[in-house]
N, C-alpha and C. Protein backbone atom coordinates (compact mmCIF):
# COMPACT_ATOMS: atom_id res chain seq x y z
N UNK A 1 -2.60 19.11 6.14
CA UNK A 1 -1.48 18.86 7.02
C UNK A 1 -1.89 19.07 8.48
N UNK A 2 -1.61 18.13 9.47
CA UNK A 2 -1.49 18.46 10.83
C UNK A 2 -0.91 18.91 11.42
N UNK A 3 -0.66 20.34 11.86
CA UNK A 3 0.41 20.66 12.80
C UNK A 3 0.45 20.56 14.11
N UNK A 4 1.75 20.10 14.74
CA UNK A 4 1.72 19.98 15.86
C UNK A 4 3.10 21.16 16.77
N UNK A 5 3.35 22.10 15.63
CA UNK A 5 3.70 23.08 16.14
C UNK A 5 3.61 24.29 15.29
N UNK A 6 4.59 25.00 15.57
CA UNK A 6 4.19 26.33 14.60
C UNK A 6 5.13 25.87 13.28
N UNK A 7 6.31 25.32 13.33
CA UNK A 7 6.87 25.13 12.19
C UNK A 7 7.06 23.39 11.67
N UNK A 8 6.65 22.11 12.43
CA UNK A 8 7.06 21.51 12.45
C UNK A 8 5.17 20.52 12.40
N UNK A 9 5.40 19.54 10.79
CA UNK A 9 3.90 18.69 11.06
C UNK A 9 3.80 17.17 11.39
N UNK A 10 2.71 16.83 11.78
CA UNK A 10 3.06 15.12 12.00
C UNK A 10 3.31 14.95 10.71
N UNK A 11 3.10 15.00 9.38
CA UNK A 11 3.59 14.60 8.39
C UNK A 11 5.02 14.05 7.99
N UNK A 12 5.48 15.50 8.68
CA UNK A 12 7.01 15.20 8.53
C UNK A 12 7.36 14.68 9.75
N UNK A 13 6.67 14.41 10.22
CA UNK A 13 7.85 14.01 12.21
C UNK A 13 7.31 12.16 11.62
N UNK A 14 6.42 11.23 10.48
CA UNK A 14 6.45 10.06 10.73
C UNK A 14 6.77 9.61 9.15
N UNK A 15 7.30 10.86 8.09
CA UNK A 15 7.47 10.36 6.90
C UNK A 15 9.31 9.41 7.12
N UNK A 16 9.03 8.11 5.95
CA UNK A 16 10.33 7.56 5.89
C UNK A 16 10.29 7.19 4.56
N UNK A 17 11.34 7.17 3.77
CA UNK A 17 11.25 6.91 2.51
C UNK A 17 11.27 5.01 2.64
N UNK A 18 11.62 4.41 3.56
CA UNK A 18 11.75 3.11 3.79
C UNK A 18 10.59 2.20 4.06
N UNK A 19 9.74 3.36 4.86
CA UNK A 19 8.02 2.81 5.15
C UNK A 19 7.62 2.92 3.86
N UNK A 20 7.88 4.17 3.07
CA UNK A 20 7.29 4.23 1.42
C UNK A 20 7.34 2.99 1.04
N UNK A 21 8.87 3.21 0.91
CA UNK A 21 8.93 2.07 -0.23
C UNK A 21 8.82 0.76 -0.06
N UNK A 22 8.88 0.37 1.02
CA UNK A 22 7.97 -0.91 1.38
C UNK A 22 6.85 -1.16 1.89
N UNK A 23 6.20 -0.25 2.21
CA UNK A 23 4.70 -0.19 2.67
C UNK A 23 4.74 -1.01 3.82
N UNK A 24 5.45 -0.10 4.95
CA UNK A 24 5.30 -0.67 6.34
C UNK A 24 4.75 1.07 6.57
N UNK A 25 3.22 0.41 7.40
CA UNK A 25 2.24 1.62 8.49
C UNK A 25 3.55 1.69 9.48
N UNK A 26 3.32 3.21 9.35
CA UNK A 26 4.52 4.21 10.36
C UNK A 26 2.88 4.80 10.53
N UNK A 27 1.98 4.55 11.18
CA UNK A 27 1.08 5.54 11.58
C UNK A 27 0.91 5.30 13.03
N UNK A 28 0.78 6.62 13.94
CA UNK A 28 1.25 6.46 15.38
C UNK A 28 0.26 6.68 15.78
N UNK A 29 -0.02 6.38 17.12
CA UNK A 29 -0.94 6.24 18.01
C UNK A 29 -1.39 7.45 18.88
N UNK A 30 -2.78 7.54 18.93
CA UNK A 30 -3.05 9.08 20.01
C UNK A 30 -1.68 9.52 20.89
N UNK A 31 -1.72 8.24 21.61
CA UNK A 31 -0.44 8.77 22.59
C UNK A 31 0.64 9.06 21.93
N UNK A 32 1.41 8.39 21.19
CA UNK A 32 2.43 8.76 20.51
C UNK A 32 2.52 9.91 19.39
N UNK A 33 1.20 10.60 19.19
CA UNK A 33 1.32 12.00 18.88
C UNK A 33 1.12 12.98 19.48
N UNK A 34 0.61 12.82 20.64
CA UNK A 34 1.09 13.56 21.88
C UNK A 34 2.19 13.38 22.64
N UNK A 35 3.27 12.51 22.55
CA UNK A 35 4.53 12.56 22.66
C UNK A 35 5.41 13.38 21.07
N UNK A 36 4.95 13.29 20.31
CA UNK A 36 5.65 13.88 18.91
C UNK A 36 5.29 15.48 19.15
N UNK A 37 4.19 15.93 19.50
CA UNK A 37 3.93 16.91 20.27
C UNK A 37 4.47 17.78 21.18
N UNK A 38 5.10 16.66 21.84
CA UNK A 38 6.19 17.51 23.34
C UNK A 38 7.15 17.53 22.47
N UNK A 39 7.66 16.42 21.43
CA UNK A 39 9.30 16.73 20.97
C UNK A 39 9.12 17.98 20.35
N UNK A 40 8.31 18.50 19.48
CA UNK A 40 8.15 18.91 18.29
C UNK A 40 8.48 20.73 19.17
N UNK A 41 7.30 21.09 20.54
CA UNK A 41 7.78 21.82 21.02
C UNK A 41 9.27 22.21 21.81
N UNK A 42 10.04 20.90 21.81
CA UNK A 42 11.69 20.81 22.64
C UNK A 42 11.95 21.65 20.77
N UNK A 43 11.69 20.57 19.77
CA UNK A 43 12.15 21.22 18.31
C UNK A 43 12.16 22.97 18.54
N UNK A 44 11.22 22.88 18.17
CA UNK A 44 10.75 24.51 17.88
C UNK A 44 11.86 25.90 19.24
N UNK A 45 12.53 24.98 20.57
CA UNK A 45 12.68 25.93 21.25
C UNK A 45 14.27 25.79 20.44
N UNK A 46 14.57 24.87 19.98
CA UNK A 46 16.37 24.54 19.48
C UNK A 46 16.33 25.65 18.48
N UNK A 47 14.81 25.24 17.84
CA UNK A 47 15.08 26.17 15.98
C UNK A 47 14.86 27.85 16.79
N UNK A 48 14.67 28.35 17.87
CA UNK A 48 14.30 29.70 18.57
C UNK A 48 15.86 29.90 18.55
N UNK A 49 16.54 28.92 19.61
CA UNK A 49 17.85 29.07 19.80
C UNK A 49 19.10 29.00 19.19
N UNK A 50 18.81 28.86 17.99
CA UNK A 50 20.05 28.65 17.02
C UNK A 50 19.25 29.51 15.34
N UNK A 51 18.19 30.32 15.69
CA UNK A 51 17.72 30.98 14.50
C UNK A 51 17.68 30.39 13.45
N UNK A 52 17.74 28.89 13.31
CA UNK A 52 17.49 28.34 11.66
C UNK A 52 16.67 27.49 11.42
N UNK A 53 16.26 27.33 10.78
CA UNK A 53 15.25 26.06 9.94
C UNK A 53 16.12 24.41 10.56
N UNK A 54 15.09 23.81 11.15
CA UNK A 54 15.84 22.42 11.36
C UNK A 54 15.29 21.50 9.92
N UNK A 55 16.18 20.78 9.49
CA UNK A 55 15.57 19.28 8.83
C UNK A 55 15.10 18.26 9.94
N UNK A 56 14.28 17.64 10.09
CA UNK A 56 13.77 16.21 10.59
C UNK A 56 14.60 15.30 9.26
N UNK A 57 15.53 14.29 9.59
CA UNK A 57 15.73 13.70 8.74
C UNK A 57 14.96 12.22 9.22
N UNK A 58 14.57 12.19 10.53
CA UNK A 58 13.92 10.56 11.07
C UNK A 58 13.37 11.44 12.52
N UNK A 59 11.64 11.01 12.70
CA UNK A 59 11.15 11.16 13.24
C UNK A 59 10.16 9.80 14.45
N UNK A 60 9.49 9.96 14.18
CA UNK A 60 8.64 8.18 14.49
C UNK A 60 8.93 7.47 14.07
N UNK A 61 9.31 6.14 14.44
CA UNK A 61 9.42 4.92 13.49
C UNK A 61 8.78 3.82 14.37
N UNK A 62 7.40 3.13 13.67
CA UNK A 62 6.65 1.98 14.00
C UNK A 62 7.77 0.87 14.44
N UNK A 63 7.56 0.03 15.31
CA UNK A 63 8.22 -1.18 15.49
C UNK A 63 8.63 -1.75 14.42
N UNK A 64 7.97 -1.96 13.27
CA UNK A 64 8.23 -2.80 11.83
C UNK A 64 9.57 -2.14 11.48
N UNK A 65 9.31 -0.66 11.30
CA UNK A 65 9.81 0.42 10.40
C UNK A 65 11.42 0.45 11.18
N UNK A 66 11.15 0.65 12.76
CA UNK A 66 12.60 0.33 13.38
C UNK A 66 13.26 -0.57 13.67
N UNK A 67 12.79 -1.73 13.38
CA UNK A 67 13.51 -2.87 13.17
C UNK A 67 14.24 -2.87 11.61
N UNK A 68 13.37 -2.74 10.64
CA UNK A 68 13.63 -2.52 9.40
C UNK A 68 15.17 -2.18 8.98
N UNK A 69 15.47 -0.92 9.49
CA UNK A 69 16.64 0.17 9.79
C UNK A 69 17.37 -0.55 10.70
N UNK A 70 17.24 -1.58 11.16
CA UNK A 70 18.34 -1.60 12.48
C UNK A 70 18.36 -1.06 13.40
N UNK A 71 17.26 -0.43 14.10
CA UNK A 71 17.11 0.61 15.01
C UNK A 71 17.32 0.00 16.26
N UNK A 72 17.14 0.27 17.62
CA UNK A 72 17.50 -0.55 19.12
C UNK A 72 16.05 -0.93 18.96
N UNK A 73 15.56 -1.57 19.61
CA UNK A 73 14.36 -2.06 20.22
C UNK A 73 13.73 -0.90 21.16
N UNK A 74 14.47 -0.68 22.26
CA UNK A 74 13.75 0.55 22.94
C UNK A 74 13.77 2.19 22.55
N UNK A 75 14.02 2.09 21.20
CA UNK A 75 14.70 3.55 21.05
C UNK A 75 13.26 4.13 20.93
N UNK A 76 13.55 5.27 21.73
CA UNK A 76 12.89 6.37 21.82
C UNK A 76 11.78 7.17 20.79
N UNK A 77 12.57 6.94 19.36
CA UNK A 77 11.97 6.79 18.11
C UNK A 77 10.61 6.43 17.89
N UNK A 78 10.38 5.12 18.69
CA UNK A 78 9.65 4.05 18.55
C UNK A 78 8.00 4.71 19.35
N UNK A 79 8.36 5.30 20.49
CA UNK A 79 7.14 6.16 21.00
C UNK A 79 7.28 7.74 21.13
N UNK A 80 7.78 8.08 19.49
CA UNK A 80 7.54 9.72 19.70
C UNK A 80 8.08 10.81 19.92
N UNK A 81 9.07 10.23 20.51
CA UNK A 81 9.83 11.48 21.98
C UNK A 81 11.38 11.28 21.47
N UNK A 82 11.88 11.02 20.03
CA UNK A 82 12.97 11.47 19.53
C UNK A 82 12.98 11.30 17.84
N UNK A 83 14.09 12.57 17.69
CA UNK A 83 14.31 12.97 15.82
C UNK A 83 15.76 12.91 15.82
N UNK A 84 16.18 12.66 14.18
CA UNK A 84 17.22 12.79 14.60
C UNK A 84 16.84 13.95 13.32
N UNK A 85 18.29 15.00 13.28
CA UNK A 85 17.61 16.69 12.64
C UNK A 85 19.36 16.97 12.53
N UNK A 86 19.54 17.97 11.32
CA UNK A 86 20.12 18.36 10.95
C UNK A 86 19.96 20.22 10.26
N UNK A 87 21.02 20.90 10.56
CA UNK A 87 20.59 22.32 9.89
C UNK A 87 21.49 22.43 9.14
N UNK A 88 21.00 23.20 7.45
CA UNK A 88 21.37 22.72 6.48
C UNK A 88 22.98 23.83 6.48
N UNK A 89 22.92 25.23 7.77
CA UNK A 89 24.52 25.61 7.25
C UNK A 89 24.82 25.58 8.98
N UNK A 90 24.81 24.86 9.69
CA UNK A 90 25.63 24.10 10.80
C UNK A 90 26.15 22.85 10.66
N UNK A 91 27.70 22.91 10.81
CA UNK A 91 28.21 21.67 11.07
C UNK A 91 27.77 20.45 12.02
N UNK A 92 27.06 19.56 12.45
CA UNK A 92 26.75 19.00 13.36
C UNK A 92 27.65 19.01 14.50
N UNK A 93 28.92 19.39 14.59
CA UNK A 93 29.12 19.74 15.92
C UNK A 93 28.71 20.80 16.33
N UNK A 94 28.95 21.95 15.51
CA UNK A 94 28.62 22.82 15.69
C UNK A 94 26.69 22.99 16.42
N UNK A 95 25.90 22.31 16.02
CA UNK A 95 24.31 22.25 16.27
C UNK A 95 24.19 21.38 17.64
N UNK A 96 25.68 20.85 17.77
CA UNK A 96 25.66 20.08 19.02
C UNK A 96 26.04 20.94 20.34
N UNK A 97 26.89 21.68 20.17
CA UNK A 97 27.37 22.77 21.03
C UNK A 97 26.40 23.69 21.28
N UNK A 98 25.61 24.30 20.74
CA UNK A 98 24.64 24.75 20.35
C UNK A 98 23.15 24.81 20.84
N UNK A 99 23.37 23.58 20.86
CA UNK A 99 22.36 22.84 21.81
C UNK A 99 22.45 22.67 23.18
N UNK A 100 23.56 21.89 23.69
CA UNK A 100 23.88 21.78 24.67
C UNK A 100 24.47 23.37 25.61
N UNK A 101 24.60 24.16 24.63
CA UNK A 101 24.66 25.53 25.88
C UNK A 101 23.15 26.11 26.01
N UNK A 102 22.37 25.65 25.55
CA UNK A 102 20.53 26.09 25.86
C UNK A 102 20.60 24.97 27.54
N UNK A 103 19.83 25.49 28.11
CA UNK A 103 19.14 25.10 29.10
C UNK A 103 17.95 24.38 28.99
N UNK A 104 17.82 23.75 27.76
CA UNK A 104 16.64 23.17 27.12
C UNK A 104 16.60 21.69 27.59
N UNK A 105 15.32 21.14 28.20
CA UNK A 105 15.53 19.76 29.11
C UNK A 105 15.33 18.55 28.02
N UNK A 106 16.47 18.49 27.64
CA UNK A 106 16.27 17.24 26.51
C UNK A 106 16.86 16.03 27.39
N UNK A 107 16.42 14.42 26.95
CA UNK A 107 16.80 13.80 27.40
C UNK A 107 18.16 13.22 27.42
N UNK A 108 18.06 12.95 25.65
CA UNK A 108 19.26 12.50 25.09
C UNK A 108 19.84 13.95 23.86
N UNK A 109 21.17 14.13 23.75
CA UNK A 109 21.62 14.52 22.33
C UNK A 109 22.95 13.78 22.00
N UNK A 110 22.67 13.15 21.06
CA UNK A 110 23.80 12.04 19.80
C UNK A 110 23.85 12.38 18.96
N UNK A 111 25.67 12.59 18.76
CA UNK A 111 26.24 12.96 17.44
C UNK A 111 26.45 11.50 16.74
N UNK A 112 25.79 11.37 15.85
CA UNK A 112 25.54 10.47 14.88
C UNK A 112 26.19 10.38 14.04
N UNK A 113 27.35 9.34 13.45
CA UNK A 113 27.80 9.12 12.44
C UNK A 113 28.70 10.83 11.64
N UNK A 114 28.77 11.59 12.68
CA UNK A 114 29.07 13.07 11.67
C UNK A 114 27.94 13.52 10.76
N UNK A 115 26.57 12.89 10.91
CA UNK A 115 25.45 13.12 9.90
C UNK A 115 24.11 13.61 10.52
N UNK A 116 23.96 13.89 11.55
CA UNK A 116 22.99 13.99 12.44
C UNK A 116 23.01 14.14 13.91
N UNK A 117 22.12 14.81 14.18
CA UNK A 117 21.85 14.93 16.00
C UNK A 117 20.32 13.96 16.49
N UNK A 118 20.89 13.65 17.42
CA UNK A 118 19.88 12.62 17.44
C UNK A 118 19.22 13.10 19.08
N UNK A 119 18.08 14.10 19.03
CA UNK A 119 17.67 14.57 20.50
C UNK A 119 16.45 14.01 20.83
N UNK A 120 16.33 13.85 22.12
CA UNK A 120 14.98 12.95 22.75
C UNK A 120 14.36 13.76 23.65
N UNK A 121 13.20 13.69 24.36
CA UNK A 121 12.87 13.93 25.29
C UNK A 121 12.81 13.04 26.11
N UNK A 122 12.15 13.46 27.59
CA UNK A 122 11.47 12.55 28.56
C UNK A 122 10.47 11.31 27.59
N UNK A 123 10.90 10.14 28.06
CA UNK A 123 9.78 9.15 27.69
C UNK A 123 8.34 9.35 28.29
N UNK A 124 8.45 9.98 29.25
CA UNK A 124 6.83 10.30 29.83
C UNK A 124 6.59 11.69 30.19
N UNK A 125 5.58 12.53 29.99
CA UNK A 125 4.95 13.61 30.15
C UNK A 125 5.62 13.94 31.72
N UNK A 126 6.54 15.18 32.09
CA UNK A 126 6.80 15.42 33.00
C UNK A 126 7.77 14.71 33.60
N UNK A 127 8.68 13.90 33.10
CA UNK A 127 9.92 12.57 33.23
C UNK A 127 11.50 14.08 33.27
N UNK A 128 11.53 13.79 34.41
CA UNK A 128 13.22 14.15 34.42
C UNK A 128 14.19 14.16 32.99
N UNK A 129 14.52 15.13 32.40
CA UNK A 129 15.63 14.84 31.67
C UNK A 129 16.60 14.19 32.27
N UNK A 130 17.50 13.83 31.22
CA UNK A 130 18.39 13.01 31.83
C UNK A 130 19.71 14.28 31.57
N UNK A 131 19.80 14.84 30.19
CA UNK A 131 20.63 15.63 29.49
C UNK A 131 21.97 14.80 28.84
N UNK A 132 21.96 13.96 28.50
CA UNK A 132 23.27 12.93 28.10
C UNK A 132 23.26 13.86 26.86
N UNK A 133 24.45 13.34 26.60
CA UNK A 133 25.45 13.97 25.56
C UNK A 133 26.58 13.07 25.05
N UNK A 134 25.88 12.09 23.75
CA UNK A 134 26.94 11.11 23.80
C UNK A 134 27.40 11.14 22.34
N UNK A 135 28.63 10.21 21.60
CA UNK A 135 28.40 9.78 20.22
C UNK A 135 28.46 8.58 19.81
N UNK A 136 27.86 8.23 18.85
CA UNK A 136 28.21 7.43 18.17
C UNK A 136 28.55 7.59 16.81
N UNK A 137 29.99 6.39 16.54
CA UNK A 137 30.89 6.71 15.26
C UNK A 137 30.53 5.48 14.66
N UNK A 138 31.45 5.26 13.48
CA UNK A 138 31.70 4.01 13.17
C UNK A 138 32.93 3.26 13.97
């Protein structure tokens, strides 16, 4: 296994059961694991600040892999620098609030469907957060 933090591996930041099972390469690029890298440390300061184990439920997703899903075209996903993560006894609002009272420079955080948080970083090494805080429902 590769780690790219203390609790968190590229394994899990580019596994999809969708790349499985259709055999689309989700395998990322130098740069884009040095962007999975910076998320993985934004990860690790959330799982400091809220004391629990995060799930990665979607980490990297190759162009193929995010089209696949329906994903945006520019999403963030696509080079590294966003997961979407869930903790298994926080309500997702609750992990949203949570989040957003850390001082932690994330770019994006999206409440997803009631099923997920969806946090990003800077697209580039040293890039201004933005700090948005949005949702999307059905």
């Amino acid at each position: 296994m590769t780690r790219l933090s203390d609790h968190f591996t590229l394994e899990e930041m580019v596994f999809s059961q969708t790349a499985s099972r259709d055999n689309i390469d989700n395998t990322p690029s130098e740069e884009t694991v040095r962007n999975l890298t910076r998320l993985c440390s934004m990860l690790e300061q959330v799982r400091k600040s809220i004391v629990r184990p995060i799930v990665v439920t979607s980490g990297y997703r190759s162009q193929e892999l995010n089209r696949m899903i329906g994903g945006k075209p520019t999403s963030q996903h696509c080079i590294g620098c966003a997961a979407d993560i869930r903790v298994n006894s926080m309500s997702i609002d609750d992990l949203m609030d949570a989040i957003i009272a850390t001082d932690l420079p994330y770019d994006q955080l999206i409440h997803e469907f009631d099923s997920w948080v969806h946090i990003s970083i800077p697209s580039r090494d040293g890039g201004i957060p933005r700090r948005e805080k949005l949702i999307i429902d059905k």
